[in-house]
N, C-alpha and C. Protein backbone atom coordinates (compact mmCIF):
# COMPACT_ATOMS: atom_id res chain seq x y z
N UNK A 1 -51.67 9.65 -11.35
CA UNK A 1 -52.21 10.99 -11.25
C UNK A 1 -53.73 10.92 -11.28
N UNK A 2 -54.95 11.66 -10.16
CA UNK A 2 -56.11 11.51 -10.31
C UNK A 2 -56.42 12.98 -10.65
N UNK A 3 -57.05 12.60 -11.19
CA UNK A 3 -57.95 14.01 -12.12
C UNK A 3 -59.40 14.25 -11.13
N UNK A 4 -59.60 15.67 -10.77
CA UNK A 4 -60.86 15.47 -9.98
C UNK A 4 -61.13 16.78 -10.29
N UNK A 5 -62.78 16.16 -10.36
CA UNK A 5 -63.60 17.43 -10.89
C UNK A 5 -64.59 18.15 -9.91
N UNK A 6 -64.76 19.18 -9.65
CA UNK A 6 -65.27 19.94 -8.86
C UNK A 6 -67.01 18.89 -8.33
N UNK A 7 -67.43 18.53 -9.09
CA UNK A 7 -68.82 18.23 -8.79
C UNK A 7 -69.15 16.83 -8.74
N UNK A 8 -68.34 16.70 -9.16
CA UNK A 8 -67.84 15.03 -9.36
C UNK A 8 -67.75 14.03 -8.48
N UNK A 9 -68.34 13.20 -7.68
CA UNK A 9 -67.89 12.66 -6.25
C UNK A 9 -67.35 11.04 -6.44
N UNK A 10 -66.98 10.43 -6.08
CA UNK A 10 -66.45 8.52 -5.94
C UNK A 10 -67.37 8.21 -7.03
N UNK A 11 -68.35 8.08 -6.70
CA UNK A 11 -69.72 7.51 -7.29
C UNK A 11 -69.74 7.78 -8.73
N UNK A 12 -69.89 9.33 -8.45
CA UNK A 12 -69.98 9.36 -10.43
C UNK A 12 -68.80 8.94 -11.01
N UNK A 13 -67.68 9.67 -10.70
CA UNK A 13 -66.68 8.90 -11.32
C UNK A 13 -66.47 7.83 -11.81
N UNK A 14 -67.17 6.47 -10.59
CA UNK A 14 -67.35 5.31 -10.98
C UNK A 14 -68.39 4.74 -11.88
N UNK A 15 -69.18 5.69 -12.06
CA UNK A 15 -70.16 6.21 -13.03
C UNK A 15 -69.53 5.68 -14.56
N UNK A 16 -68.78 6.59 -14.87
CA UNK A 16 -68.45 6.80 -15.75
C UNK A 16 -67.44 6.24 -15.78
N UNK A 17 -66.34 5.42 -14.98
CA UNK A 17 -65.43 4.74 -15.85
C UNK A 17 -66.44 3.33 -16.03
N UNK A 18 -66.84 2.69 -15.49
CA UNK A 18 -67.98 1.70 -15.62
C UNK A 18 -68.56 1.74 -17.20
N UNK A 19 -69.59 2.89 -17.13
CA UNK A 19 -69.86 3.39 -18.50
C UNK A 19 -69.11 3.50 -19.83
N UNK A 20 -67.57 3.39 -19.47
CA UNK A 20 -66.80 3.91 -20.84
C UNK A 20 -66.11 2.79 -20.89
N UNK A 21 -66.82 1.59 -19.87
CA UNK A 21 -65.92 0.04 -20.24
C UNK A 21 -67.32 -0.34 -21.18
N UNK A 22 -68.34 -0.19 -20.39
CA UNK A 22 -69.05 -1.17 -20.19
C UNK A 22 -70.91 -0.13 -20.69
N UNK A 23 -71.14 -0.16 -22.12
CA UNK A 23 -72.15 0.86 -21.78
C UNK A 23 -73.18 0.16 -21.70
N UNK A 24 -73.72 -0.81 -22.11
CA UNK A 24 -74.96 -1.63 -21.77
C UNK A 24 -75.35 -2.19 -20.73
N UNK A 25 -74.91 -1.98 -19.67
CA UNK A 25 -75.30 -2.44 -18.37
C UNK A 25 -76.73 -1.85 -18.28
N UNK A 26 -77.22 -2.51 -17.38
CA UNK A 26 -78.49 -2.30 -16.63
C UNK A 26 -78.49 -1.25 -15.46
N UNK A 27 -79.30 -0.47 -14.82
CA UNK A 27 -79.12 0.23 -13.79
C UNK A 27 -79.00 -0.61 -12.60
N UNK A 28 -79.18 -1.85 -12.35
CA UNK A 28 -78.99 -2.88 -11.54
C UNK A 28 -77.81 -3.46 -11.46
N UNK A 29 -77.31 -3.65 -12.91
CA UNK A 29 -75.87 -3.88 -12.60
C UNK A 29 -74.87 -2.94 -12.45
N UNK A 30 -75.19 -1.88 -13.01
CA UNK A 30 -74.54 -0.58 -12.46
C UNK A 30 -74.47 -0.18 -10.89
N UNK A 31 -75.37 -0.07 -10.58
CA UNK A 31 -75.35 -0.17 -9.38
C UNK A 31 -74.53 -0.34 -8.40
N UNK A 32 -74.60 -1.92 -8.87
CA UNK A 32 -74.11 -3.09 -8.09
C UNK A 32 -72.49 -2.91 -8.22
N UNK A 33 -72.21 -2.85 -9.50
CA UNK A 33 -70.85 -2.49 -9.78
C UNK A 33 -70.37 -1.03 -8.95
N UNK A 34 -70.93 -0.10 -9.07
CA UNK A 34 -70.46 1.00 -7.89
C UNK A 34 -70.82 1.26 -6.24
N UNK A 35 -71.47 0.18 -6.05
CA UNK A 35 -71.94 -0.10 -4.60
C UNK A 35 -72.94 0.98 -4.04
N UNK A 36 -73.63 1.21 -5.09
CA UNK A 36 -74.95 2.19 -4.59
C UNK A 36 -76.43 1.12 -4.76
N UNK A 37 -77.47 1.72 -4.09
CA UNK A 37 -78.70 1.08 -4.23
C UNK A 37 -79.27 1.19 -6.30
N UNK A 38 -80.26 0.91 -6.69
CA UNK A 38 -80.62 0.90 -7.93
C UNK A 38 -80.96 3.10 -8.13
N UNK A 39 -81.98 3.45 -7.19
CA UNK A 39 -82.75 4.45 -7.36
C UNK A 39 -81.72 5.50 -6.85
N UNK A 40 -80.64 5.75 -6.58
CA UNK A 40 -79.30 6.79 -6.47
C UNK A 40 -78.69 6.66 -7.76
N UNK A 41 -78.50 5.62 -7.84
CA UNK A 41 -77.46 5.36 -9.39
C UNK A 41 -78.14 6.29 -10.58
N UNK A 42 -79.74 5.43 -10.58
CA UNK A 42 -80.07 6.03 -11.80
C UNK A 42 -80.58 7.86 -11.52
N UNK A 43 -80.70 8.10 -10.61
CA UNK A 43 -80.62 9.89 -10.38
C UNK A 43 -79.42 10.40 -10.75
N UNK A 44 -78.62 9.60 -10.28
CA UNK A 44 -77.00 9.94 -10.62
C UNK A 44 -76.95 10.18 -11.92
N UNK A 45 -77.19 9.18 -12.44
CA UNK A 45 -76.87 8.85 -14.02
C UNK A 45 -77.97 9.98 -14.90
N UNK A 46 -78.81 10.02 -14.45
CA UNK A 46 -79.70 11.13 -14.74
C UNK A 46 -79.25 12.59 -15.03
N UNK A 47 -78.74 12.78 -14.26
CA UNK A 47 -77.94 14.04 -13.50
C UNK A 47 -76.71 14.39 -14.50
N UNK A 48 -75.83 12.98 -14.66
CA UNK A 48 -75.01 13.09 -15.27
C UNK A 48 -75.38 14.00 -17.29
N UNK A 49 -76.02 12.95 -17.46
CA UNK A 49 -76.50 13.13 -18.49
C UNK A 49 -77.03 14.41 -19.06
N UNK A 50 -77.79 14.94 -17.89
CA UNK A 50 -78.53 16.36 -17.82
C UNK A 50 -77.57 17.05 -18.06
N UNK A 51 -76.70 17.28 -17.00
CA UNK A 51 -75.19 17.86 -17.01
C UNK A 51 -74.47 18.25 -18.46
N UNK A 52 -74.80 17.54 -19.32
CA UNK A 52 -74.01 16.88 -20.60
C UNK A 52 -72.41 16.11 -20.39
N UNK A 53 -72.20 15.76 -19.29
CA UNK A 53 -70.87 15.07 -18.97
C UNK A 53 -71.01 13.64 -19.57
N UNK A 54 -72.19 12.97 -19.96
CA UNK A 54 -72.45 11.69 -20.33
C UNK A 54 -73.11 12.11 -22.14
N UNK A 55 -72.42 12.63 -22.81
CA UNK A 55 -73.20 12.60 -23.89
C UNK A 55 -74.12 11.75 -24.82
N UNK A 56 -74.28 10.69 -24.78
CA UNK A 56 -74.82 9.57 -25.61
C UNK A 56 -74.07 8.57 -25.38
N UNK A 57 -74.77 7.40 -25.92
CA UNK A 57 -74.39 5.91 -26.23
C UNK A 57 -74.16 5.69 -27.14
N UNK A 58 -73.26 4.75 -28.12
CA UNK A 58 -73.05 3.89 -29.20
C UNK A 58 -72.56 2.86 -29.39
N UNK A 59 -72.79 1.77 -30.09
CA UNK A 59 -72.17 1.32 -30.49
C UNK A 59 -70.51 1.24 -30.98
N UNK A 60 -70.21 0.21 -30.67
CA UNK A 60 -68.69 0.27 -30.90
C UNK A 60 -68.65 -0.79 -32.28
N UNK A 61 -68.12 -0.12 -33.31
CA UNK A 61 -68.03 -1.43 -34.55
C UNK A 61 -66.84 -1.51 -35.21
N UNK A 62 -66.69 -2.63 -35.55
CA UNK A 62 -65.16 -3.29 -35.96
C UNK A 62 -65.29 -2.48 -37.22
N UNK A 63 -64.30 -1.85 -37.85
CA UNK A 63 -64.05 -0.96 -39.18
C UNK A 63 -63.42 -2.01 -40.08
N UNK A 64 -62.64 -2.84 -39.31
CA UNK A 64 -61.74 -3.87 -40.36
C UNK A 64 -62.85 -4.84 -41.13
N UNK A 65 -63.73 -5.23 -39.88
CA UNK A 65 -64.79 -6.15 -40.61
C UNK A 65 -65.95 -5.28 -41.78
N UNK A 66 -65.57 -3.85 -41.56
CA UNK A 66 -66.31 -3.58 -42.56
C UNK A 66 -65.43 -3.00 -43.80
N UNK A 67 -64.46 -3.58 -43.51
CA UNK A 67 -63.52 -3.21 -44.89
C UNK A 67 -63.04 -1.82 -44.74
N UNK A 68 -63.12 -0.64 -43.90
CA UNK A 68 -62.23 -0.06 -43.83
C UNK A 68 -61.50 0.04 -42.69
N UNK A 69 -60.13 -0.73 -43.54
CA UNK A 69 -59.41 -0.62 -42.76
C UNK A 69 -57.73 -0.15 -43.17
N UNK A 70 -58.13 1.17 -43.79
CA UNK A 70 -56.83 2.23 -44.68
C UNK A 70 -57.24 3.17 -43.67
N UNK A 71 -56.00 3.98 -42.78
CA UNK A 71 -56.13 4.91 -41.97
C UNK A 71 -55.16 5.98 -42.35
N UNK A 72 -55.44 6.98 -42.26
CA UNK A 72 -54.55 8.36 -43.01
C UNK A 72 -54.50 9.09 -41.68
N UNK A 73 -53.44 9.35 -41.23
CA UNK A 73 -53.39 11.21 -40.68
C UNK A 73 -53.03 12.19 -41.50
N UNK A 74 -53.47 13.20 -41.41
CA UNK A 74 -53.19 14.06 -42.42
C UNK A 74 -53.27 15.80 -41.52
N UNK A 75 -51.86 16.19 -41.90
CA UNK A 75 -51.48 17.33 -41.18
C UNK A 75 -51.92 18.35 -42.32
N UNK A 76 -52.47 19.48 -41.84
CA UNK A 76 -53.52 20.52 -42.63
C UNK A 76 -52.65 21.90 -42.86
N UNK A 77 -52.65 22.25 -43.34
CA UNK A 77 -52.13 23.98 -43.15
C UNK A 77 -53.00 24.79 -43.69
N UNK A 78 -53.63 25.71 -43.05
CA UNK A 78 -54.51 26.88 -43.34
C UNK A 78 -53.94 27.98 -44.33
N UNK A 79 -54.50 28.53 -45.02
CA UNK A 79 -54.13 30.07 -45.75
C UNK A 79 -54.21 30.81 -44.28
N UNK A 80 -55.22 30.81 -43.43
CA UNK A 80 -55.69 31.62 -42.34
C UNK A 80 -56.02 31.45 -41.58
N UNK A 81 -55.78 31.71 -40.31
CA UNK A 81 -56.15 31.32 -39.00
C UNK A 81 -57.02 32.44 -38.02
N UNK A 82 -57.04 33.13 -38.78
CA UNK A 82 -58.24 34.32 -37.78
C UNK A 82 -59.64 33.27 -37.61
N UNK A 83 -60.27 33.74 -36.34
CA UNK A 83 -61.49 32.87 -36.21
C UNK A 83 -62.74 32.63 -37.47
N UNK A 84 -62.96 33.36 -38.00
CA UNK A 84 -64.05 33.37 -39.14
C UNK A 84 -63.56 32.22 -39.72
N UNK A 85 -61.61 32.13 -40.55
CA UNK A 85 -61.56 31.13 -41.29
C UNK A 85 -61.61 29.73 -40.82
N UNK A 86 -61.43 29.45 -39.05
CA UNK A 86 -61.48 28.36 -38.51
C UNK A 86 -62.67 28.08 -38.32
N UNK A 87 -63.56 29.12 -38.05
CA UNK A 87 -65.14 28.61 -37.87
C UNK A 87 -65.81 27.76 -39.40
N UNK A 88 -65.20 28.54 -40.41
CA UNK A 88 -65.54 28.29 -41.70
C UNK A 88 -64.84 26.82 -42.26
N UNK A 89 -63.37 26.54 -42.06
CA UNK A 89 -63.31 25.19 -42.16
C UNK A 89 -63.85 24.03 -40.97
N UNK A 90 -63.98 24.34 -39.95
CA UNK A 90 -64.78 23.63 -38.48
C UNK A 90 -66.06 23.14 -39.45
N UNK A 91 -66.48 24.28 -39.77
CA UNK A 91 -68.22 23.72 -40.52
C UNK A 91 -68.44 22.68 -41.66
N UNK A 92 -67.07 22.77 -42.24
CA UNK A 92 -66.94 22.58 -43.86
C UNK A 92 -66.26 20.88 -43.11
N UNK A 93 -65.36 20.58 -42.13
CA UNK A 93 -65.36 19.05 -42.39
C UNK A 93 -65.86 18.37 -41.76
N UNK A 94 -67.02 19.14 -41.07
CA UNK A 94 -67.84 18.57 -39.68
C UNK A 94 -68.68 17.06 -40.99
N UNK A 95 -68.71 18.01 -42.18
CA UNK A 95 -69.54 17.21 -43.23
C UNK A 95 -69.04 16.11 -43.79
N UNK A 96 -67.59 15.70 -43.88
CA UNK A 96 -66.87 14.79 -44.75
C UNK A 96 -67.46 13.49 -43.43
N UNK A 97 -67.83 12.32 -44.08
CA UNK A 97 -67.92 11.44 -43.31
C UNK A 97 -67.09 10.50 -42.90
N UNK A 98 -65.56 10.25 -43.89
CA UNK A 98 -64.70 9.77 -43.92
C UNK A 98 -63.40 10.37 -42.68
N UNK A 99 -63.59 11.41 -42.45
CA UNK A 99 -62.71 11.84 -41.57
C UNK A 99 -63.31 11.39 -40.55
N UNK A 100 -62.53 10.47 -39.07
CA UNK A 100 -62.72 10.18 -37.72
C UNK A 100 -63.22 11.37 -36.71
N UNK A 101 -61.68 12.57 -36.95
CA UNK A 101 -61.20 12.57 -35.97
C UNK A 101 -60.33 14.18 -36.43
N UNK A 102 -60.93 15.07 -36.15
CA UNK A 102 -60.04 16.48 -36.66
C UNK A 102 -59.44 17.51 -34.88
N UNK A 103 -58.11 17.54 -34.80
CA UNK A 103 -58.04 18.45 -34.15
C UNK A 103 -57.60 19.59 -34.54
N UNK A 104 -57.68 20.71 -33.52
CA UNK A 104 -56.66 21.90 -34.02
C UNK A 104 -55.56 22.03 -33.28
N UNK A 105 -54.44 21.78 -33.55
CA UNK A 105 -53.11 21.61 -32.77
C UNK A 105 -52.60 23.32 -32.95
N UNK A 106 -51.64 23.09 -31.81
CA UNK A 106 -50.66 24.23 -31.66
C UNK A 106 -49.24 23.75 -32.20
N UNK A 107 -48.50 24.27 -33.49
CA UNK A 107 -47.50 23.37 -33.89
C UNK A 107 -47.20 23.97 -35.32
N UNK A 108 -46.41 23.43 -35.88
CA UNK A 108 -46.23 23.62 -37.55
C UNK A 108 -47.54 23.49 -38.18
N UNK A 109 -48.27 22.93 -38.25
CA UNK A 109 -49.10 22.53 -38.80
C UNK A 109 -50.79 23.10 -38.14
N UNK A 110 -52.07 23.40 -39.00
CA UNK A 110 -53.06 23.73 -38.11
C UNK A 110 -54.20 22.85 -37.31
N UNK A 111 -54.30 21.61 -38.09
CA UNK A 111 -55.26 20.87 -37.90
C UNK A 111 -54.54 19.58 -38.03
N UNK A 112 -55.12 18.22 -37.19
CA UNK A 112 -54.71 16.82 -37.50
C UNK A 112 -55.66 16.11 -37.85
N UNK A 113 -55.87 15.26 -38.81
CA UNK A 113 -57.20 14.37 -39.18
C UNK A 113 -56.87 13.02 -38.97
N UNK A 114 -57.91 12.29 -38.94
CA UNK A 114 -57.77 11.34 -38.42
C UNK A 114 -58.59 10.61 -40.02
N UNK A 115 -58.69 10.13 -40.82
CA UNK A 115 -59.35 9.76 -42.11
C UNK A 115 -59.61 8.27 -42.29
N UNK A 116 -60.72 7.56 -42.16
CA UNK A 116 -60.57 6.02 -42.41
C UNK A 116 -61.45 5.86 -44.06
N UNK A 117 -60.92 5.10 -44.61
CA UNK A 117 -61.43 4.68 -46.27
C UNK A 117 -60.93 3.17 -46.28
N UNK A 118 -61.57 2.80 -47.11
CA UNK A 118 -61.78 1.16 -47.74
C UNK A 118 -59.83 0.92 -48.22
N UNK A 119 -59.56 2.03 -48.80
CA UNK A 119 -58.16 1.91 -49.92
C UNK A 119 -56.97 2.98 -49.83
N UNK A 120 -56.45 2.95 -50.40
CA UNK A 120 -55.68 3.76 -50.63
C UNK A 120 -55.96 4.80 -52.14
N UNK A 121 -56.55 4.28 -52.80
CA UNK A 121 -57.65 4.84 -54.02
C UNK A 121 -58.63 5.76 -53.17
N UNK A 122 -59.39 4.91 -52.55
CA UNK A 122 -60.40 5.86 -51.66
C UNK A 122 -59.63 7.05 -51.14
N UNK A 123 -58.55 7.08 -50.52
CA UNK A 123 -58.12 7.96 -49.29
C UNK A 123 -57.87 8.85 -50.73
N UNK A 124 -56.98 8.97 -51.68
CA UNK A 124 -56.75 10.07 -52.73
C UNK A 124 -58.11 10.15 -53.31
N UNK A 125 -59.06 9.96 -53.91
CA UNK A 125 -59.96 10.25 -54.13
C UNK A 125 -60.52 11.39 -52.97
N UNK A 126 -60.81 11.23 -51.62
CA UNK A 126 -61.27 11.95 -50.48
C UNK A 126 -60.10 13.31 -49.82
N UNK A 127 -58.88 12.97 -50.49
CA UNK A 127 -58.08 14.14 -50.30
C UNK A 127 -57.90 14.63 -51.09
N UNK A 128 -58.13 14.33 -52.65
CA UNK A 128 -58.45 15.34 -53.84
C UNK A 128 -59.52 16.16 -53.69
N UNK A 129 -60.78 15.34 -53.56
CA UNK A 129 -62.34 16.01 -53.64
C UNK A 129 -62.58 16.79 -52.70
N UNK A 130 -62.14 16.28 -51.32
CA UNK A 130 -62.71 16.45 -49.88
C UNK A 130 -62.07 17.65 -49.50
N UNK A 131 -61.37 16.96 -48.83
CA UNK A 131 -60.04 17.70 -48.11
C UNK A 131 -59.36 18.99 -48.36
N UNK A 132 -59.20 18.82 -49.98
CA UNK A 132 -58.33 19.81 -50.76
C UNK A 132 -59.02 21.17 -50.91
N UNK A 133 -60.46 20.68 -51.09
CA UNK A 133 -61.44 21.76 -51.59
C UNK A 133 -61.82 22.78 -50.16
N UNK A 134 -61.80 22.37 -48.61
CA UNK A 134 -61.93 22.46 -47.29
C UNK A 134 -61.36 24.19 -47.66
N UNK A 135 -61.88 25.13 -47.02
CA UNK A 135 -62.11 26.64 -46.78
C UNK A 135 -60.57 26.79 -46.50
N UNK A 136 -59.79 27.83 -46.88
CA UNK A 136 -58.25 27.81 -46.68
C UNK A 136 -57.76 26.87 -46.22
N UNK A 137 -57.82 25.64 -47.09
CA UNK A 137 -56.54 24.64 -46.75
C UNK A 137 -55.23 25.37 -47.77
N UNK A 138 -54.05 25.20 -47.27
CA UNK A 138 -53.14 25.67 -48.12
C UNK A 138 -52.21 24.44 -48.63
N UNK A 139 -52.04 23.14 -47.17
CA UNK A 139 -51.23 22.35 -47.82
C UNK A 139 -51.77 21.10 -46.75
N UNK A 140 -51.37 20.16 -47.13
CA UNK A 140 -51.46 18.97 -46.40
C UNK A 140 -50.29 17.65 -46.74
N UNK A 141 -49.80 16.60 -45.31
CA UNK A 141 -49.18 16.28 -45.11
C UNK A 141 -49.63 14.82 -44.99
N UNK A 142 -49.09 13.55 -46.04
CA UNK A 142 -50.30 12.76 -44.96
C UNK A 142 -49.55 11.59 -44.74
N UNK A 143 -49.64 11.31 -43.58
CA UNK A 143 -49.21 9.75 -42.86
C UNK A 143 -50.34 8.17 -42.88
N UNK A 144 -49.83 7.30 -43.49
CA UNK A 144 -50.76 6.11 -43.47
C UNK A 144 -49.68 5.16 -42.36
N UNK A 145 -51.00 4.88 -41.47
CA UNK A 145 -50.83 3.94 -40.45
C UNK A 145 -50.75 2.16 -41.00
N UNK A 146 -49.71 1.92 -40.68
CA UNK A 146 -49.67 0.38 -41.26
C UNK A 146 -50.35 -0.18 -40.17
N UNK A 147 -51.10 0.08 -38.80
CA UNK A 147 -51.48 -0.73 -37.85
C UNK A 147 -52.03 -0.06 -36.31
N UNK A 148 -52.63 -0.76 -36.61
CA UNK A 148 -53.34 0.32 -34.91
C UNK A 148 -53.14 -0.14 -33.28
N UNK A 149 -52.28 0.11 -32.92
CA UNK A 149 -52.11 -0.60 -31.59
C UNK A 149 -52.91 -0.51 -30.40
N UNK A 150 -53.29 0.40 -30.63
CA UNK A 150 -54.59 0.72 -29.27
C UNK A 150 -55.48 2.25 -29.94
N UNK A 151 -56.98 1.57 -30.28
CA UNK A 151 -57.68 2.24 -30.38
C UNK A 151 -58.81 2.49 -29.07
N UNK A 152 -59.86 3.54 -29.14
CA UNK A 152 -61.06 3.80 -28.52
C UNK A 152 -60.64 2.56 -26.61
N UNK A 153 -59.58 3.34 -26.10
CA UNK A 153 -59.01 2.87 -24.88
C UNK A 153 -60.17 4.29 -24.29
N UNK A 154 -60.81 2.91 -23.08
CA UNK A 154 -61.97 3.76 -22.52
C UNK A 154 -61.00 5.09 -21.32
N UNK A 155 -62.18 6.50 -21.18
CA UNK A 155 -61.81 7.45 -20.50
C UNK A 155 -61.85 7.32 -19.19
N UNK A 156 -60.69 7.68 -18.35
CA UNK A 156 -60.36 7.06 -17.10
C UNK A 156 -60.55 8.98 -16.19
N UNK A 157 -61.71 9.02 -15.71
CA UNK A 157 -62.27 10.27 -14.67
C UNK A 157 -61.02 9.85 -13.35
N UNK A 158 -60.79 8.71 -13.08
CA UNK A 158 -60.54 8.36 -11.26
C UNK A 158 -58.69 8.15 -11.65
N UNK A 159 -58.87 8.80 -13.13
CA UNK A 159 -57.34 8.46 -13.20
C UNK A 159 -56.16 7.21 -12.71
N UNK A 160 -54.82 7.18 -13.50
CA UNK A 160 -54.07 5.78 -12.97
C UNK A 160 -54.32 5.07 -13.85
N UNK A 161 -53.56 4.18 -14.45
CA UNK A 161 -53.15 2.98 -14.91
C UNK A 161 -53.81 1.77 -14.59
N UNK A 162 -54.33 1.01 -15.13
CA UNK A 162 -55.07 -0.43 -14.56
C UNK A 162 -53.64 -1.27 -14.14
């Protein structure tokens, strides 16, 4: 299945899956890798960026080598779901630094977290203090991952399977 975006042409696309393998390339090897000259690419890439479709760069770092490597999901339940109280917990765990990864699902449940800590000490410590205290939480559910089979799998614009 290819996904295609209105403004989007071969190029950028290739833009950006390039980019979400590979972010340190050079505009030369970029380039080269999407079969454009140097001075298109980087307008492109320019463009992109401007756009906000390319938000930033980072680093990618091993969590295991830094010792955390205890992963929690944790299913949320609100007292309330009118917008004020979602804007109000949105704000409140934008701050926890331990959480990855928060969505708001449609489902039994209101929110999914994604939580990485050193322990299993850590993770109750951060769902006593943290979590619990979060603007109408009413209940929470939590799953520990014994293992991660595929993390940070780069975003595919040109769609399909490798």
């Amino acid at each position: 299945m290819q996904m295609n975006f209105p403004d989007l042409d071969r190029f950028d696309q290739a833009i950006l899956d390039v980019l979400t393998e590979e972010g340190r390339l050079s505009i030369a090897d970029l380039a080269r890798r999407i079969g454009l000259s140097k001075s298109p690419t980087q307008a492109r890439l320019r463009r992109l960026e401007a756009e906000g479709i390319i938000t930033g760069y980072r680093a990618l770092v091993d969590p295991i080598r830094l010792g955390l490597d205890h992963i929690a999901f944790v299913e949320v339940r609100l007292t309330d779901t009118r917008e004020a109280a979602l804007a109000a917990f949105n704000a409140a765990v934008a701050r926890i630094g331990e959480i990855e990864q928060v969505h708001l699902i449609a489902g039994n449940f209101d929110y999914l977290m994604k939580v990485r800590t050193r322990s299993m000490s850590d993770y109750r410590r951060v769902l006593a203090e943290k979590i619990s205290t979060l603007p109408h939480v009413a209940g929470t559910s939590t799953y520990v991952a014994m293992q991660a089979v595929k993390e940070d799998g780069p975003l595919r614009t040109a769609g399909g399977a490798d």
